[in-house]
C-alpha atoms as a PDB file:
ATOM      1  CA  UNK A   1     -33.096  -2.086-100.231  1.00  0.00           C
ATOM      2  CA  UNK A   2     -36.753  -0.822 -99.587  1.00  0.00           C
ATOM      3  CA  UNK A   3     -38.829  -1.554 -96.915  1.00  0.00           C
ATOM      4  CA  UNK A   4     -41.911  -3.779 -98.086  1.00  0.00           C
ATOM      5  CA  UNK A   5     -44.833  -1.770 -98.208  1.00  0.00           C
ATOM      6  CA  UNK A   6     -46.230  -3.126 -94.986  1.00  0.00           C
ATOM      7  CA  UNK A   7     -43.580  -3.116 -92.796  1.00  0.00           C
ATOM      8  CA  UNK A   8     -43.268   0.802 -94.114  1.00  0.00           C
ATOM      9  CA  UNK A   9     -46.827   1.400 -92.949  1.00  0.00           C
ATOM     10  CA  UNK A  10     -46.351  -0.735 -89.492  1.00  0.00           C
ATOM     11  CA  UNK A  11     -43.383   1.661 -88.804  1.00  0.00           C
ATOM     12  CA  UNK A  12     -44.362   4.583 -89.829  1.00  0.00           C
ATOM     13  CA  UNK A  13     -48.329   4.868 -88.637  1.00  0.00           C
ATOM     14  CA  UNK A  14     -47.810   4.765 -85.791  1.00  0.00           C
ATOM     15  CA  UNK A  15     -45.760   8.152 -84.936  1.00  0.00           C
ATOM     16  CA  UNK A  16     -48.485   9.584 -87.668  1.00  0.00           C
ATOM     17  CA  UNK A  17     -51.238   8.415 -85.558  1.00  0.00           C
ATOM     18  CA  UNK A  18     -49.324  10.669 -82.107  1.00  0.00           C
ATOM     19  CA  UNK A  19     -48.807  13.631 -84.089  1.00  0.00           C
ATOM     20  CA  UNK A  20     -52.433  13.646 -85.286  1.00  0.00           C
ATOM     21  CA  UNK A  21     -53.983  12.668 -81.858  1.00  0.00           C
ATOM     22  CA  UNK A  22     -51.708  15.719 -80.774  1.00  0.00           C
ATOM     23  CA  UNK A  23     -53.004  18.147 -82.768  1.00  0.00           C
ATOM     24  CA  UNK A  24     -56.448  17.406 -82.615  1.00  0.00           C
ATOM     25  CA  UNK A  25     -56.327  17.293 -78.571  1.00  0.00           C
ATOM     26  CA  UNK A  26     -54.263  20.282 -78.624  1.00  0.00           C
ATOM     27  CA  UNK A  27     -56.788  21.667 -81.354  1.00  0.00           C
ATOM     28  CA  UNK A  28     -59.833  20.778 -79.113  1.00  0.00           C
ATOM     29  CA  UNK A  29     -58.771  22.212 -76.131  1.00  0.00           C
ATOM     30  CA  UNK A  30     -57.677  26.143 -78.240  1.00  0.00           C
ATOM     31  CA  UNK A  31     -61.274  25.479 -79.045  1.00  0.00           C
ATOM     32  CA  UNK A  32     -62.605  24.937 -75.335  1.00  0.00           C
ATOM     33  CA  UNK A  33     -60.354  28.162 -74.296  1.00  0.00           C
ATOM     34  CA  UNK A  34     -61.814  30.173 -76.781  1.00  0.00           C
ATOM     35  CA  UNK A  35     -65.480  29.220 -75.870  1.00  0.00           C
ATOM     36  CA  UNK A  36     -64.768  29.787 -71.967  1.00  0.00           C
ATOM     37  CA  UNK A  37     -63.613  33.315 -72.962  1.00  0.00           C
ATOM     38  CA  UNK A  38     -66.749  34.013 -75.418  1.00  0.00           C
ATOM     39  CA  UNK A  39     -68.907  32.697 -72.324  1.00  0.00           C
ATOM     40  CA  UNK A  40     -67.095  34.805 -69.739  1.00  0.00           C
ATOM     41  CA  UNK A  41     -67.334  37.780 -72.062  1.00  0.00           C
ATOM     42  CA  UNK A  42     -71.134  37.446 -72.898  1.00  0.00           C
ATOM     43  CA  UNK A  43     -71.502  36.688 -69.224  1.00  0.00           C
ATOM     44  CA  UNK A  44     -70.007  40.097 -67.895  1.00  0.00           C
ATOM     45  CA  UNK A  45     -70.110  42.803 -71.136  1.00  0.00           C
ATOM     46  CA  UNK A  46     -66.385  42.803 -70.725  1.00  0.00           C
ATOM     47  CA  UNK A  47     -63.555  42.000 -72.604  1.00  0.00           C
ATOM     48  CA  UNK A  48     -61.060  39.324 -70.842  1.00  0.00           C
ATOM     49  CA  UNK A  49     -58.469  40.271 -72.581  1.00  0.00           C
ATOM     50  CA  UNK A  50     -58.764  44.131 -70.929  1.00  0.00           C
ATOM     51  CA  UNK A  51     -59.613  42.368 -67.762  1.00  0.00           C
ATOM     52  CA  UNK A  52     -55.957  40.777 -67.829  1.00  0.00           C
ATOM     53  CA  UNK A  53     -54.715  44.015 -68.318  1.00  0.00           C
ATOM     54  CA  UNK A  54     -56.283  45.803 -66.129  1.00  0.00           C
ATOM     55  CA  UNK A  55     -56.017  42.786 -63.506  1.00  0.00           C
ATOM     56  CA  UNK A  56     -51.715  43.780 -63.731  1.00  0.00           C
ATOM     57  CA  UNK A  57     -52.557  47.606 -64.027  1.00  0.00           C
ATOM     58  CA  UNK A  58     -54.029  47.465 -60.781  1.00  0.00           C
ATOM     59  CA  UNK A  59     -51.654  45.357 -58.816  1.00  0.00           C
ATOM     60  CA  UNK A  60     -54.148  42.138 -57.809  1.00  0.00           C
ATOM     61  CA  UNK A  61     -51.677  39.911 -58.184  1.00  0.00           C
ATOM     62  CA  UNK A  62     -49.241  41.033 -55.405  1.00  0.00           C
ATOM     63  CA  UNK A  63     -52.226  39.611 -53.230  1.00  0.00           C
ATOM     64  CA  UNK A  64     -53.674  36.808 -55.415  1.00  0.00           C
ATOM     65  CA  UNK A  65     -52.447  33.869 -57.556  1.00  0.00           C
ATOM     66  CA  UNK A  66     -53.579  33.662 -61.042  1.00  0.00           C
ATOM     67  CA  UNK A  67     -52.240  30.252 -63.012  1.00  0.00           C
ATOM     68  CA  UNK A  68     -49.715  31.761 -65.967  1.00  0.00           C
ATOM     69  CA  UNK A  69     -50.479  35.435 -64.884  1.00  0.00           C
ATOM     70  CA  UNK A  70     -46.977  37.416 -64.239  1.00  0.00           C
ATOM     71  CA  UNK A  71     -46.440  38.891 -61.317  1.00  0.00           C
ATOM     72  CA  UNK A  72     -49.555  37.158 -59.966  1.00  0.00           C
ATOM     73  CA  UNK A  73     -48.451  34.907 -57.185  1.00  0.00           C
ATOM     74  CA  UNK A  74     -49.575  36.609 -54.075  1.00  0.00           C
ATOM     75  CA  UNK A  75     -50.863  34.889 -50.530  1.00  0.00           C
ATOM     76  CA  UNK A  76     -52.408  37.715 -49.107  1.00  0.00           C
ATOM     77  CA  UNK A  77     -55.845  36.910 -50.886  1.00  0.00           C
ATOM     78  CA  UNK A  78     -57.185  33.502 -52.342  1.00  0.00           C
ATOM     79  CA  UNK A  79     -56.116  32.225 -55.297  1.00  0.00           C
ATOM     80  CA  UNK A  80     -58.304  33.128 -58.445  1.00  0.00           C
ATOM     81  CA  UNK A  81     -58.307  30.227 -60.561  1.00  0.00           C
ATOM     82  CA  UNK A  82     -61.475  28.498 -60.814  1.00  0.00           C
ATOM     83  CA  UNK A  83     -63.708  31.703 -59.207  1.00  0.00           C
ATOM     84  CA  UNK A  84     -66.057  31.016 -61.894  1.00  0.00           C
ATOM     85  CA  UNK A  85     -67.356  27.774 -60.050  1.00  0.00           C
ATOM     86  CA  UNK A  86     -67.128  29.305 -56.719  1.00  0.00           C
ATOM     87  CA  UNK A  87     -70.651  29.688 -55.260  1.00  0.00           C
ATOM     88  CA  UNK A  88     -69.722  32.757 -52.916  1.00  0.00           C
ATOM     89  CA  UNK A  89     -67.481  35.241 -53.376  1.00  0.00           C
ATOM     90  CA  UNK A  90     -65.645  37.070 -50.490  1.00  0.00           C
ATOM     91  CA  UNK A  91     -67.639  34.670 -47.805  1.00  0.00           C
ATOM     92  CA  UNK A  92     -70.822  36.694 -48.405  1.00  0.00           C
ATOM     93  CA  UNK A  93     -72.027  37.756 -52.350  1.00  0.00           C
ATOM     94  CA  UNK A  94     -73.724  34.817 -54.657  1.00  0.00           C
ATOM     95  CA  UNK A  95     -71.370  34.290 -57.433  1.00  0.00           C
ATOM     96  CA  UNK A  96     -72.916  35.841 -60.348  1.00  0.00           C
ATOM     97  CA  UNK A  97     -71.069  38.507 -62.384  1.00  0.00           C
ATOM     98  CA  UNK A  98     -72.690  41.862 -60.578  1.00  0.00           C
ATOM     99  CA  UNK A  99     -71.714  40.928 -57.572  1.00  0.00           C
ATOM    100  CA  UNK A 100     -68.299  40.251 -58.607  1.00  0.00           C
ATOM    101  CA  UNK A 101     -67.766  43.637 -60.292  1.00  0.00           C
ATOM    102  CA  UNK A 102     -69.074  45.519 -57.288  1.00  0.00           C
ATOM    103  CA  UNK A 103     -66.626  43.694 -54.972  1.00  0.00           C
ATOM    104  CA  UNK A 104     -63.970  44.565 -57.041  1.00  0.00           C
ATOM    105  CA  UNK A 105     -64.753  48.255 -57.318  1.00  0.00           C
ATOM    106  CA  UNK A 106     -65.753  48.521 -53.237  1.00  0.00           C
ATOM    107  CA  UNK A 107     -64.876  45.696 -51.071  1.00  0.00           C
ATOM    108  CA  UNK A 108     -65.238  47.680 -48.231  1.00  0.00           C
ATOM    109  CA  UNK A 109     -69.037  48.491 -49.166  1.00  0.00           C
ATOM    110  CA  UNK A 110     -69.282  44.922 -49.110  1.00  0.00           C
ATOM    111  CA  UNK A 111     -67.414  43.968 -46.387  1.00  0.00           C
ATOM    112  CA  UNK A 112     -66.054  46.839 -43.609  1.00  0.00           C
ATOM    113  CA  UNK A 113     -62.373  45.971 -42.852  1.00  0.00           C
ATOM    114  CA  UNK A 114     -61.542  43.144 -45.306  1.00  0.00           C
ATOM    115  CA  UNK A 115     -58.125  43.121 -45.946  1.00  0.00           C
ATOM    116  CA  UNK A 116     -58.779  43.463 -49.577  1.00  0.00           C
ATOM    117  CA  UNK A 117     -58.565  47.276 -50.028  1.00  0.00           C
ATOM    118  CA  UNK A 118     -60.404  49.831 -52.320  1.00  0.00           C
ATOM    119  CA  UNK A 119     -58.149  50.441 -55.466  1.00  0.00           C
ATOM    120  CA  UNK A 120     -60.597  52.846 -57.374  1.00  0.00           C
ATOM    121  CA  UNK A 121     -61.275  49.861 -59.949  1.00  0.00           C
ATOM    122  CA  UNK A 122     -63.444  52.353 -62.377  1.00  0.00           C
ATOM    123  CA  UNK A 123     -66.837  50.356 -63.493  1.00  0.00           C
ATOM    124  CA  UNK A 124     -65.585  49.042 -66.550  1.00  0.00           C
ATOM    125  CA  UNK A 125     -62.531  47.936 -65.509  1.00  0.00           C
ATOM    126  CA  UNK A 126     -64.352  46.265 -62.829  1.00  0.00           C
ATOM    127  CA  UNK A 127     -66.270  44.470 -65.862  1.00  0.00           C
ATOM    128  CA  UNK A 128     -63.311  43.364 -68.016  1.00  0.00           C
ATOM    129  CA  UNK A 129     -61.253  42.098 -64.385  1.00  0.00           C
ATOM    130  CA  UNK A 130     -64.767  39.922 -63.782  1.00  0.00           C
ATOM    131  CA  UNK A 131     -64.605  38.427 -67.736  1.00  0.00           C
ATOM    132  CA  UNK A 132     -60.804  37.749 -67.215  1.00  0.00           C
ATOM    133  CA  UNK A 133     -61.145  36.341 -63.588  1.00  0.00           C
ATOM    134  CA  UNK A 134     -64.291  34.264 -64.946  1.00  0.00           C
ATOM    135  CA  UNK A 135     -62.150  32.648 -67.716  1.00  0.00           C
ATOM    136  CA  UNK A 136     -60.081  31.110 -64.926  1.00  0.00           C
ATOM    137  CA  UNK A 137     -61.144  27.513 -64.902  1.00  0.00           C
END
């Protein structure tokens, strides 16, 4: 025998109601990733997803921690995730993205005998490292 057409609706709703709140949160927030990384990238002139790349190619995260990067789960250094809203970076540079780049190519320029050593970061890797780190939120 068939359910009456309410008690159909009353039992089935519901789970229609999750799976659309699901997929428009999940929806919303693919939409909020996307527009850190078009920020980051018009932020920098870099490309995040090169960053990333060049972020592993380089070995940063056998000192730091990056969230979901692999192989990036190192103490030596702080943790990267959420650098964008950091006001300083490496306890002396304003955190803006010039600043970031030319710590990561020379941290030594910046600051003589920090532990963070001089990997010969080339200038546009530099760039692309600063979009990817600045997507961290």
């Amino acid at each position: 025998m068939p359910l009456p057409r309410n008690k159909a609706i009353a039992l089935f709703l519901p789970p229609a109601l999750i799976v659309v709140g699901a997929f428009a949160l999940f929806a919303d927030r693919r939409y909020e990733h996307w527009d850190v990384i078009k920020r980051a990238e018009a932020l920098t002139g870099g490309s995040s997803e090169r960053g990333q790349a060049a972020f592993s190619k380089y070995g940063c995260g056998g000192c730091h921690a990056v969230k979901g990067q692999s192989g990036a789960s190192g103490l030596v250094g702080p943790p990267l995730d959420g650098i964008g809203a950091r006001a300083i970076i490496a306890g002396r540079l304003k955190n803006k993205p010039e600043n970031l780049e030319r710590w990561i190519m020379d941290p030594q320029a910046v600051s003589p005998g920090t532990a963070m050593p001089r990997l010969g970061v080339t200038a546009g890797d530099s760039r692309d490292i600063a979009a990817f780190l600045y997507t961290r939120t």
